[in-house]
Protein backbone atom coordinates (compact mmCIF):
# COMPACT_ATOMS: atom_id res chain seq x y z
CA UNK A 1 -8.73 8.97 27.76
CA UNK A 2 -8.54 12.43 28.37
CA UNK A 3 -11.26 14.64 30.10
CA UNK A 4 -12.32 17.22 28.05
CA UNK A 5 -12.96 19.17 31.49
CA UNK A 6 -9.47 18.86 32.51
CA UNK A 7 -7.99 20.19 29.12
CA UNK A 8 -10.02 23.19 29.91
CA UNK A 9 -8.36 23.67 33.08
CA UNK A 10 -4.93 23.49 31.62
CA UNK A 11 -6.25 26.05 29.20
CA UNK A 12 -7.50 28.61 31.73
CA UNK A 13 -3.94 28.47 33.33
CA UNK A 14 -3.02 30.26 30.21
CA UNK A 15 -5.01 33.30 30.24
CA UNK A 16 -3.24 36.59 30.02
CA UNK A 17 -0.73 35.00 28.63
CA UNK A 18 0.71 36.89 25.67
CA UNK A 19 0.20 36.38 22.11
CA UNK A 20 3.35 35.33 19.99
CA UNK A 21 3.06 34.46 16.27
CA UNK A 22 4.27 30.66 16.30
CA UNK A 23 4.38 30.54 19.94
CA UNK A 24 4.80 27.47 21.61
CA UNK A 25 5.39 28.51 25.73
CA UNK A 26 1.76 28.38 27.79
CA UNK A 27 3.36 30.59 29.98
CA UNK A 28 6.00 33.05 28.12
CA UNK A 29 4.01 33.34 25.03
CA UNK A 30 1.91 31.49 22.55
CA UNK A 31 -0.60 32.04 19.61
CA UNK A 32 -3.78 30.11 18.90
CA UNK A 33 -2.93 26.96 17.44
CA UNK A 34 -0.14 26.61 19.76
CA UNK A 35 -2.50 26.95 22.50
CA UNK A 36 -4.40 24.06 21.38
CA UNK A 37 -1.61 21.83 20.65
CA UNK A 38 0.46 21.96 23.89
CA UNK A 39 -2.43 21.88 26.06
CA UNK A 40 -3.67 18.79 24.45
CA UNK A 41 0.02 17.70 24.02
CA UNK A 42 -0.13 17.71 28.11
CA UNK A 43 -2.61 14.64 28.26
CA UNK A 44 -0.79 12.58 25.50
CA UNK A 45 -3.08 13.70 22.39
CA UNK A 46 -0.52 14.83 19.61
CA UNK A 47 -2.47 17.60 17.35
CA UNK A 48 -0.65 19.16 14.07
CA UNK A 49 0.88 22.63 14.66
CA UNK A 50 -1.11 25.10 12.39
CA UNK A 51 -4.91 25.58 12.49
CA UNK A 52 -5.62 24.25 8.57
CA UNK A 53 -3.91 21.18 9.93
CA UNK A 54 -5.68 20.81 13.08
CA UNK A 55 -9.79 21.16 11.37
CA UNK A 56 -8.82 17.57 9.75
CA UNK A 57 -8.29 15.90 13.29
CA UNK A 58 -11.35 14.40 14.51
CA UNK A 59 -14.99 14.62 13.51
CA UNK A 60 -17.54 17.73 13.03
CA UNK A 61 -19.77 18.16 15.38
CA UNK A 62 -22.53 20.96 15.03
CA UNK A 63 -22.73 23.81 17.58
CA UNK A 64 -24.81 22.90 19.70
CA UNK A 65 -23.59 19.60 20.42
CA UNK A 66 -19.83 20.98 21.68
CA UNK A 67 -18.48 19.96 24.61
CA UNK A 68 -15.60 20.76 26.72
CA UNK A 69 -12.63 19.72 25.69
CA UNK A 70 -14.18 20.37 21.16
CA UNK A 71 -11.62 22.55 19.10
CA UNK A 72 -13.81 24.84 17.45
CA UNK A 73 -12.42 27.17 13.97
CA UNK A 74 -13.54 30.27 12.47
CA UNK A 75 -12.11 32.30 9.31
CA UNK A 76 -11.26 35.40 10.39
CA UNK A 77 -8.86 36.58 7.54
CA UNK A 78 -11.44 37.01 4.04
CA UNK A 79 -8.35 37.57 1.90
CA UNK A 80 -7.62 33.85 2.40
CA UNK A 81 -9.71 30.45 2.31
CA UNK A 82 -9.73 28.67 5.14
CA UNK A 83 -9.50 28.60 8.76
CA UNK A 84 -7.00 30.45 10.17
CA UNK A 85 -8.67 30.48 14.18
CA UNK A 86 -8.56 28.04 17.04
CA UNK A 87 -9.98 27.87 20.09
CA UNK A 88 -11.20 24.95 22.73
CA UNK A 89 -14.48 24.77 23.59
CA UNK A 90 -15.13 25.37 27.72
CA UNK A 91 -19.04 24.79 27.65
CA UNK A 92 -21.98 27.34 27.98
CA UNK A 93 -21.23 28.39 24.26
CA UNK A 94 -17.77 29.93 25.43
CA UNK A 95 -14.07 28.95 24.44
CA UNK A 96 -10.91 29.90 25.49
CA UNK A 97 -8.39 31.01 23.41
CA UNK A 98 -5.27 33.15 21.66
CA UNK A 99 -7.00 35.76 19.56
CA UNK A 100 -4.36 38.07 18.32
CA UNK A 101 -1.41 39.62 18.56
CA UNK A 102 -1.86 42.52 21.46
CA UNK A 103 -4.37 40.52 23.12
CA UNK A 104 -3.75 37.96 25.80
CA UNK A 105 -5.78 34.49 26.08
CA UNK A 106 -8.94 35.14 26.73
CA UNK A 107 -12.52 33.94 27.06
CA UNK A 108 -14.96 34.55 24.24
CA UNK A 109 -18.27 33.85 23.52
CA UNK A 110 -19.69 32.12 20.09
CA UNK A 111 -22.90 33.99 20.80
CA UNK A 112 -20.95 37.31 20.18
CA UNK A 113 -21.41 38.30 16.39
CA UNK A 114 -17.78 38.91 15.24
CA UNK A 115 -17.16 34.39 15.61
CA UNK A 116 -20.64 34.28 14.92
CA UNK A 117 -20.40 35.21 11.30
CA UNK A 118 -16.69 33.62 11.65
CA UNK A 119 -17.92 30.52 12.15
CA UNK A 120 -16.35 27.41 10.31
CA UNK A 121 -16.88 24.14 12.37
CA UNK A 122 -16.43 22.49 15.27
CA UNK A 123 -14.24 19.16 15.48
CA UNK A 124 -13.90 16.46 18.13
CA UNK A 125 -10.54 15.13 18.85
CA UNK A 126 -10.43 11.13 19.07
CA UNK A 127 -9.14 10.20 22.80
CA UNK A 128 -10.89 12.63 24.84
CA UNK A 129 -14.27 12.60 27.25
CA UNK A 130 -16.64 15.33 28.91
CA UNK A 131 -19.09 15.00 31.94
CA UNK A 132 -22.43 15.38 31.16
CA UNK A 133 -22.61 16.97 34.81
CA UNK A 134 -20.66 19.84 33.41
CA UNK A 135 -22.51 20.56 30.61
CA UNK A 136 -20.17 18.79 28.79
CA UNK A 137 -23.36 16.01 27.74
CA UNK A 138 -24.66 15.85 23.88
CA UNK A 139 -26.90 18.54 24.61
CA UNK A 140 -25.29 21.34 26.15
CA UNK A 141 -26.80 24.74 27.58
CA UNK A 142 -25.37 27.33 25.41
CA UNK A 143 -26.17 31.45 24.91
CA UNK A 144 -29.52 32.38 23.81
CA UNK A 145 -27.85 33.87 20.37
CA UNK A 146 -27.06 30.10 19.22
CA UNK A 147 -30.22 29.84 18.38
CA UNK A 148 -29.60 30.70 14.84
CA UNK A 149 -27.10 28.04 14.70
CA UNK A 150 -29.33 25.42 16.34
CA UNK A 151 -32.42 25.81 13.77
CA UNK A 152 -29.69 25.70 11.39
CA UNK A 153 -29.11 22.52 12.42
CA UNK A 154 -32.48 21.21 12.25
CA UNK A 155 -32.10 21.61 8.60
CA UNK A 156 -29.00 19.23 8.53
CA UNK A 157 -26.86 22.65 7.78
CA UNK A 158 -24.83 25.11 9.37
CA UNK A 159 -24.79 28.44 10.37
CA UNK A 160 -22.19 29.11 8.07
CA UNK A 161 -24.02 27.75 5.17
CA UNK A 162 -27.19 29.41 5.98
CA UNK A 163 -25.35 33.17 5.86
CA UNK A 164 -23.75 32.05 2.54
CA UNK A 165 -27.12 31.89 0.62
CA UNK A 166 -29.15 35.54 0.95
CA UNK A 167 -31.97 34.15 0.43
CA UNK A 168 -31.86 31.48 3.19
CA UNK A 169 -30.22 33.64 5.27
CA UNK A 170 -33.07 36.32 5.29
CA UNK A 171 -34.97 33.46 6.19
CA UNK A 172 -32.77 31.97 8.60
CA UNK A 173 -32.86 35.82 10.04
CA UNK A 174 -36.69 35.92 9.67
CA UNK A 175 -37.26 32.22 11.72
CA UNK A 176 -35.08 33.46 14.88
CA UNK A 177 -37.37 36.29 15.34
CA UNK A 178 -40.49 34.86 14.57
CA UNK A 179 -39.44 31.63 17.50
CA UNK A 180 -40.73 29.39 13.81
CA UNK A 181 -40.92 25.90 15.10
CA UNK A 182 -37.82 23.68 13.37
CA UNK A 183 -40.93 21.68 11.00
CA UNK A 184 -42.21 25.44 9.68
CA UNK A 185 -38.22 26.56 9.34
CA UNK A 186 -37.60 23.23 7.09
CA UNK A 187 -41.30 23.52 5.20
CA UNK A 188 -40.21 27.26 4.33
CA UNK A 189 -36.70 25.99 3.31
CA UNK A 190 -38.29 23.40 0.92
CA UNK A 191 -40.31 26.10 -0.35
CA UNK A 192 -37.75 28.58 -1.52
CA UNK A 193 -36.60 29.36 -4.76
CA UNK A 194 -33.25 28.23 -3.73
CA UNK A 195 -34.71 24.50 -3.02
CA UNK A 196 -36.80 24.66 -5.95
CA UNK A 197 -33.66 25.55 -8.65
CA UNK A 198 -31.20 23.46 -6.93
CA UNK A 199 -30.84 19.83 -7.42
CA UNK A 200 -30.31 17.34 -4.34
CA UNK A 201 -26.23 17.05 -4.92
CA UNK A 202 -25.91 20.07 -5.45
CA UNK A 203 -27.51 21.30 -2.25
CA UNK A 204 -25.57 18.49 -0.52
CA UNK A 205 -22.42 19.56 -1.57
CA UNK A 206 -22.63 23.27 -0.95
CA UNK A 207 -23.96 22.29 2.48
CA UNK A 208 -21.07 20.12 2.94
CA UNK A 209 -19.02 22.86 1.87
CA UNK A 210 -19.74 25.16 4.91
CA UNK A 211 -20.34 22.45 7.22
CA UNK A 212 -17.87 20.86 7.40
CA UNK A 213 -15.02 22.68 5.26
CA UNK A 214 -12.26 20.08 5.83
CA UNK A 215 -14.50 17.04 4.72
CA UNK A 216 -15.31 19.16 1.93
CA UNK A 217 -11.90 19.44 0.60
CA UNK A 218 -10.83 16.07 1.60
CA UNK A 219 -14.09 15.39 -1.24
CA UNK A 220 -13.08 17.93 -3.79
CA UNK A 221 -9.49 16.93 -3.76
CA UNK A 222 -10.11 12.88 -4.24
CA UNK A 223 -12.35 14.05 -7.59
CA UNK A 224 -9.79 15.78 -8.56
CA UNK A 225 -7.43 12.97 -8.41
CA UNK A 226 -10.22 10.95 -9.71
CA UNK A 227 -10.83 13.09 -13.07
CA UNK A 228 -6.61 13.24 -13.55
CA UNK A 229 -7.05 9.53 -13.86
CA UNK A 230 -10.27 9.62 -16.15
CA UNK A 231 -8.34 11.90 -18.32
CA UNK A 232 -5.15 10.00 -18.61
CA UNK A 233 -7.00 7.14 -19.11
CA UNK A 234 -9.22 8.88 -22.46
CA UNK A 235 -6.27 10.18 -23.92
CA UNK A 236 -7.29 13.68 -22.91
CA UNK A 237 -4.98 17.16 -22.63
CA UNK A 238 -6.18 18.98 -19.76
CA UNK A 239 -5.29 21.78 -17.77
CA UNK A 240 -5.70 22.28 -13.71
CA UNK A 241 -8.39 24.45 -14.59
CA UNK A 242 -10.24 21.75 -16.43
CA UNK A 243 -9.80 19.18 -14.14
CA UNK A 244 -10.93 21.06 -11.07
CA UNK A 245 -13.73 22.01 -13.65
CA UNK A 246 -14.74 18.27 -14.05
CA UNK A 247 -14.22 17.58 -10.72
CA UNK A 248 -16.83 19.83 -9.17
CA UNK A 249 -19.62 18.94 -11.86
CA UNK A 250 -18.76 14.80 -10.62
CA UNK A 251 -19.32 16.40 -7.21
CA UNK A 252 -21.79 18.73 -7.63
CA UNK A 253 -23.74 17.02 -10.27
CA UNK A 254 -23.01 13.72 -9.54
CA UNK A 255 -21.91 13.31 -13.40
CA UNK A 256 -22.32 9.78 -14.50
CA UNK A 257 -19.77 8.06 -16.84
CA UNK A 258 -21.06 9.18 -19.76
CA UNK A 259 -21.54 12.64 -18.98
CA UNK A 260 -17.85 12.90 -17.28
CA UNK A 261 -16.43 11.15 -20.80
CA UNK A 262 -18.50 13.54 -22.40
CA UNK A 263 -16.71 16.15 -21.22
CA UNK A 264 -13.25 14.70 -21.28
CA UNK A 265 -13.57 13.61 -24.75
CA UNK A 266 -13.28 17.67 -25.75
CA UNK A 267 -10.24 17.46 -24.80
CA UNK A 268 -8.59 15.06 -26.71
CA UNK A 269 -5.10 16.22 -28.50
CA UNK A 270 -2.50 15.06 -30.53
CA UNK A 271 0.73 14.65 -27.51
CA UNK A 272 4.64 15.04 -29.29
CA UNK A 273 4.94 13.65 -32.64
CA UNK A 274 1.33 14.00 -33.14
CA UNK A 275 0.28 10.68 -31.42
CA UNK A 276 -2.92 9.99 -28.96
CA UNK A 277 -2.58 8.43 -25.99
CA UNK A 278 -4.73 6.23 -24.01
CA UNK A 279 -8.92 5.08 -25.37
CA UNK A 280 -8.35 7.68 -28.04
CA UNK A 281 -4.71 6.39 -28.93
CA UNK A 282 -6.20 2.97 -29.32
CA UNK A 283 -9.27 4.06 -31.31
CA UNK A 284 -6.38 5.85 -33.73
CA UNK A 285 -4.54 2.92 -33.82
CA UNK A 286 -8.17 0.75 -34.79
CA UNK A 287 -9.20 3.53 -37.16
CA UNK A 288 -5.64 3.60 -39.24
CA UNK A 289 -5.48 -0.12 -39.34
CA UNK A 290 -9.35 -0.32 -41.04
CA UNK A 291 -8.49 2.64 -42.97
CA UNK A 292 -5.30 1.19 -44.66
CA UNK A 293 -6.71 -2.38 -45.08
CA UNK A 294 -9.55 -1.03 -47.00
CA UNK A 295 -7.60 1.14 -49.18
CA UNK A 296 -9.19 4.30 -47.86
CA UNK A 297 -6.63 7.42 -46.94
CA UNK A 298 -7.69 9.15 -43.88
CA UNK A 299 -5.73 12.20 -42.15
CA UNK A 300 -4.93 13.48 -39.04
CA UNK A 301 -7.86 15.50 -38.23
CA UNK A 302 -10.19 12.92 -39.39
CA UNK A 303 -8.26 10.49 -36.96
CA UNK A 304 -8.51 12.65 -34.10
CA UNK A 305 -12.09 14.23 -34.65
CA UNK A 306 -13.06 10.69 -34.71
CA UNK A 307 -11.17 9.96 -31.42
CA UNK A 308 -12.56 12.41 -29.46
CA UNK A 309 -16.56 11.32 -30.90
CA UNK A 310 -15.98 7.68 -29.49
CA UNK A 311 -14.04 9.32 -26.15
CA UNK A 312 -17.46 11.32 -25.77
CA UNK A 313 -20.09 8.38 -27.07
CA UNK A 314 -21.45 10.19 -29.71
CA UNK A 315 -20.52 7.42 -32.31
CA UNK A 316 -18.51 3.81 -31.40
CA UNK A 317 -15.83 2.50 -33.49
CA UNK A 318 -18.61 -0.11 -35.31
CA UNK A 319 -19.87 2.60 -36.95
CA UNK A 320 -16.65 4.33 -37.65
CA UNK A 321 -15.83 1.18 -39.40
CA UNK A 322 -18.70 1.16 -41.46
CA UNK A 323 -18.45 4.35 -42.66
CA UNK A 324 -14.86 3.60 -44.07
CA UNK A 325 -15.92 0.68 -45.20
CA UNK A 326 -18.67 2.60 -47.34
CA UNK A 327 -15.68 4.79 -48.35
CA UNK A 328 -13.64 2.24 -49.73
CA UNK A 329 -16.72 0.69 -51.81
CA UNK A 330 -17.33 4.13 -53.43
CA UNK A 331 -13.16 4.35 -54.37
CA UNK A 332 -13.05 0.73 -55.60
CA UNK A 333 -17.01 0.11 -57.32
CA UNK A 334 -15.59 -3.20 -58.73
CA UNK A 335 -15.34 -4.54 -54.92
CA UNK A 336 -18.74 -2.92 -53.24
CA UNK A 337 -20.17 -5.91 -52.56
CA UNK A 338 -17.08 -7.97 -51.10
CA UNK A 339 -15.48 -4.68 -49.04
CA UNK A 340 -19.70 -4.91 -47.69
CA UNK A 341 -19.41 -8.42 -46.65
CA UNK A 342 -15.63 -7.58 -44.90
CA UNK A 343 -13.70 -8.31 -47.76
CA UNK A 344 -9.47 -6.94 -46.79
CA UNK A 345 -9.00 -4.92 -49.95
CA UNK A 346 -5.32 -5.00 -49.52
CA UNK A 347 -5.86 -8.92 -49.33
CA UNK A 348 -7.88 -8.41 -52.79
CA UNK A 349 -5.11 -6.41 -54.46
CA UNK A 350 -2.09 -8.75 -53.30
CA UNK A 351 -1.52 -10.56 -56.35
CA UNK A 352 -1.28 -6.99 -58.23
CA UNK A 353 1.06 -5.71 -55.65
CA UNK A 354 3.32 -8.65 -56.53
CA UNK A 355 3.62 -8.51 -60.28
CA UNK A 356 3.55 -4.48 -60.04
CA UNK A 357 6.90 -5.48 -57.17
CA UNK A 358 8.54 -8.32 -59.59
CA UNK A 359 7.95 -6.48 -62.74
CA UNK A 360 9.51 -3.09 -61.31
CA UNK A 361 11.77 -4.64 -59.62
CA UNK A 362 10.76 -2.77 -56.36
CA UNK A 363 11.11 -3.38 -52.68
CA UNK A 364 7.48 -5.20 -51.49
CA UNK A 365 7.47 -2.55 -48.70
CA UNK A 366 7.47 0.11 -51.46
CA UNK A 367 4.38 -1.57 -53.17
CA UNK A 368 1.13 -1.45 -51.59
CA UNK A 369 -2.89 -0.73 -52.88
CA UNK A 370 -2.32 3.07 -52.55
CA UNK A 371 0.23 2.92 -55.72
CA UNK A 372 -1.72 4.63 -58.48
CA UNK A 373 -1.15 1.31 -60.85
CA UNK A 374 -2.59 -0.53 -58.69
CA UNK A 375 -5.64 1.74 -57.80
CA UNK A 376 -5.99 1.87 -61.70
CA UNK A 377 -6.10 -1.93 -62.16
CA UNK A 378 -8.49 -2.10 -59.21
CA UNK A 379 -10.96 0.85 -60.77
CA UNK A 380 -10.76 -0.30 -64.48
CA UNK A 381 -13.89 0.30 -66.88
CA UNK A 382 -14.47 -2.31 -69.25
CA UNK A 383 -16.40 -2.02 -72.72
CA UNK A 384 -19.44 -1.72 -71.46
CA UNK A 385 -18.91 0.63 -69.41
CA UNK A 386 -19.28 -0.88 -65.92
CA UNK A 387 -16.37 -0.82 -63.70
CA UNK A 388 -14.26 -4.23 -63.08
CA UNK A 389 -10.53 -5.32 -62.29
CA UNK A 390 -8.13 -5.14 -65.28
CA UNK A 391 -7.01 -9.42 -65.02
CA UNK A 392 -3.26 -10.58 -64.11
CA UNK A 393 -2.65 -10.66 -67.91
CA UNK A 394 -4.00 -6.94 -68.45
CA UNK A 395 -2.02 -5.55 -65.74
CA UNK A 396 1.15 -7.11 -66.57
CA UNK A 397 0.80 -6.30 -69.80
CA UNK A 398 0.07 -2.48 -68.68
CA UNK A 399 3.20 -2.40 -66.56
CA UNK A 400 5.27 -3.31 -69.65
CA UNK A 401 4.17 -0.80 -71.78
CA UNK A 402 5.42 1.76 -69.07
CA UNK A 403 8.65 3.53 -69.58
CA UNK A 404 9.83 2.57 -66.34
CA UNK A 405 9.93 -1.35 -66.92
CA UNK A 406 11.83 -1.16 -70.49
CA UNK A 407 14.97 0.13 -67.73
CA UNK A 408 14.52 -2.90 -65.64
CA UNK A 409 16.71 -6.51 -65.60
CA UNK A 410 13.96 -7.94 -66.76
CA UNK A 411 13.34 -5.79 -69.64
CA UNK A 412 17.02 -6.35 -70.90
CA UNK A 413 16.61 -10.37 -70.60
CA UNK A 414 13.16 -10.47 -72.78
CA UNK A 415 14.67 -7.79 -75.58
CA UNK A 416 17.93 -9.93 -75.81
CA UNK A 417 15.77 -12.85 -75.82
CA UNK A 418 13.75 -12.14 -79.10
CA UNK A 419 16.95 -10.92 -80.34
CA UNK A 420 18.03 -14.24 -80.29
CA UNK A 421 14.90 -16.08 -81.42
CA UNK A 422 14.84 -13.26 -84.76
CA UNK A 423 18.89 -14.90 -85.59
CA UNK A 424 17.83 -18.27 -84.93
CA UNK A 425 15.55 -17.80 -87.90
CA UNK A 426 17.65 -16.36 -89.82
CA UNK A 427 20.16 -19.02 -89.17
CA UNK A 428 23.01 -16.61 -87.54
CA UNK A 429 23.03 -18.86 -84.32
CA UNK A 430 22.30 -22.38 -83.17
């Protein structure tokens, strides 16, 4: 274990030295991350090279509960997100570290306002101890200034967070100079508008966000992998943009299922060759099967509309089915009643589809209940007027009087047939 007092002491051996962009020499030249990694690379503690790396090590800890030996980050380049400073905590709300390029190590002070409103976390590294003795204990002296920082605290927030909200940060601003006890700072937080239009997750998250930056991200990037796998899983087409979209409100909001399939379910398209995948592949795959066995035609867009309702819960696939199946009793009237009590209506026109297949001589995959004869046996209106099935015997008969059968084997064999039978009794043949 490492004292945090002694990795201070290796620090301070550094100071004047110059900066170098990527530097890795305490003594020739080095630049801020550097700094922090072959110091702490001196006691045995191996740290990542660059500063984005190096806020993940550890744990946050607030400001005003650093200790010697606490890496401490602030973003001092706006044009990118992130930290991009590091410096090691000494005690007395002062670090040591490698500012820039032009400028030696030095000592600074958090107090002073340029790392004040800089600020992005501090992080303890695992392995290393401080002496309460040397101010190093869990409730260090630091400069009068912090105070902002420590009523930010009392809320559970950060400084940070507290400056990105104007109107908590007028009010953060108003409570240092007014010396508010931390109970009247938190009762006037609860009262602003800000509390009062923002839900609890929401708050939480965009505390967390500022807080503690790295956790944050570490959050925000596991929903993200999280809605990737929703979406693959519903079938859905969605861009980065969407999923980063979806993963915020799950963060954010704290979406429940339905809400987050909701949501997903808009984006359900047809992949190459025009095919689903995933719940909305298998709900095309249910809906064409019901379709075809009751004899009702559906297309594309009425597949994939209906998809993307029973991706999003606004109907389930009972109901789908019972709305084909009141299709299919409005195309075949005869049937209403049996397709109602889950009649198969290409199980009710089988024996049609074989005479229509023997009498054609057709292929049975050629045959089916969508072939208009059949769809005309199946919709017949007899004398009276009501609908009803034409019988075997009607429908054979209608097949012969069609053009097509008189060109069939079968045709042949019956007209050679009565040939025969007319010169039997005539007496031309025995």
């Amino acid at each position: 274990m490492a004292r945090g007092e002694d990795i201070v002491e290796l620090a301070r051996k550094s100071l004047g030295v110059k900066y170098v962009w990527g530097g890795n020499d305490l003594s020739s030249g080095i630049d801020c991350s550097g700094l922090v990694q072959q110091v702490f690379k001196a006691y045995g503690i191996s740290l990542p090279r660059v500063t984005y790396d190096q806020i993940n090590v550890g744990f946050s800890v607030q400001p005003n509960k650093l200790r010697p030996g606490d890496l401490v980050f602030f973003d001092t380049d706006r044009k990118r997100t992130g930290p991009d400073h590091v410096g090691i905590y000494m005690g007395g709300g002062k670090f040591i570290h490698a500012p820039r390029p032009g400028e030696g190590v030095k000592i600074s002070s958090l107090a002073e306002g340029y790392y004040m409103d800089r600020w992005m976390g501090g992080r303890r590294v695992p392995g290393v101890s401080a002496d309460h003795a040397s101010g190093g204990g869990e409730a260090p002296e630091v400069a009068p200034r912090l105070d902002a920082h420590e009523l930010a605290e009392t809320y559970g927030a950060s400084y940070a967070f507290f400056k990105s909200q104007p109107e908590l940060w007028k009010l953060l601003n108003g409570a240092v100079q007014a010396q508010w006890t931390p109970e009247k700072f938190q009762a006037e937080v609860k009262n602003s508008s800000w509390w009062k239009k923002t839900s609890d997750t929401v708050r939480q998250a965009q505390m967390l966000e500022k807080t503690d930056p790295a956790t944050y991200q570490a959050t925000m990037e596991a929903a993200r992998v999280q809605a990737r796998q929703i979406a693959v899983r519903a079938g859905a087409i969605m861009s980065e943009k969407n999923i980063s979209n979806l993963a915020r409100n799950m963060v954010y909001y704290a979406w429940n299922e339905q809400q987050v399939m909701n949501y997903v379910g808009q984006y359900i398209k047809f992949g190459e060759n025009n095919v689903l995948g995933g719940i909305a592949g298998q709900a095309a795959r249910e809906i064409k099967r019901e379709a075809y066995s009751l004899g009702v035609q559906v297309g594309d867009q009425s597949v994939l509309n209906n998809a993307q309702y029973l991706v999003r819960g606004i109907t389930t696939m009972e109901k789908i089915q019972a709305s084909l199946r009141e299709q299919a009793a409005g195309l075949y009237p005869a049937f209403a009643e049996q397709i109602q009590a889950g009649a198969n209506m290409q199980e009710l026109a089988e024996p049609y589809r074989q005479i229509l297949a023997q009498e054609l001589q057709l292929p049975d995959t050629d045959v089916d209940l969508f072939s208009p004869k059949i769809k005309a046996a199946l919709n017949y209106v007899g004398q009276d007027g009501r609908p009803r099935a034409m019988s075997l015997a009607e429908f054979t008969s209608m097949i012969r009087d069609d053009p097509q059968w008189r060109r069939t084997a079968g045709a042949a064999d019956k007209a050679i047939g009565i040939g025969r039978q007319v010169l039997a009794q005539m007496g031309l043949v025995g």
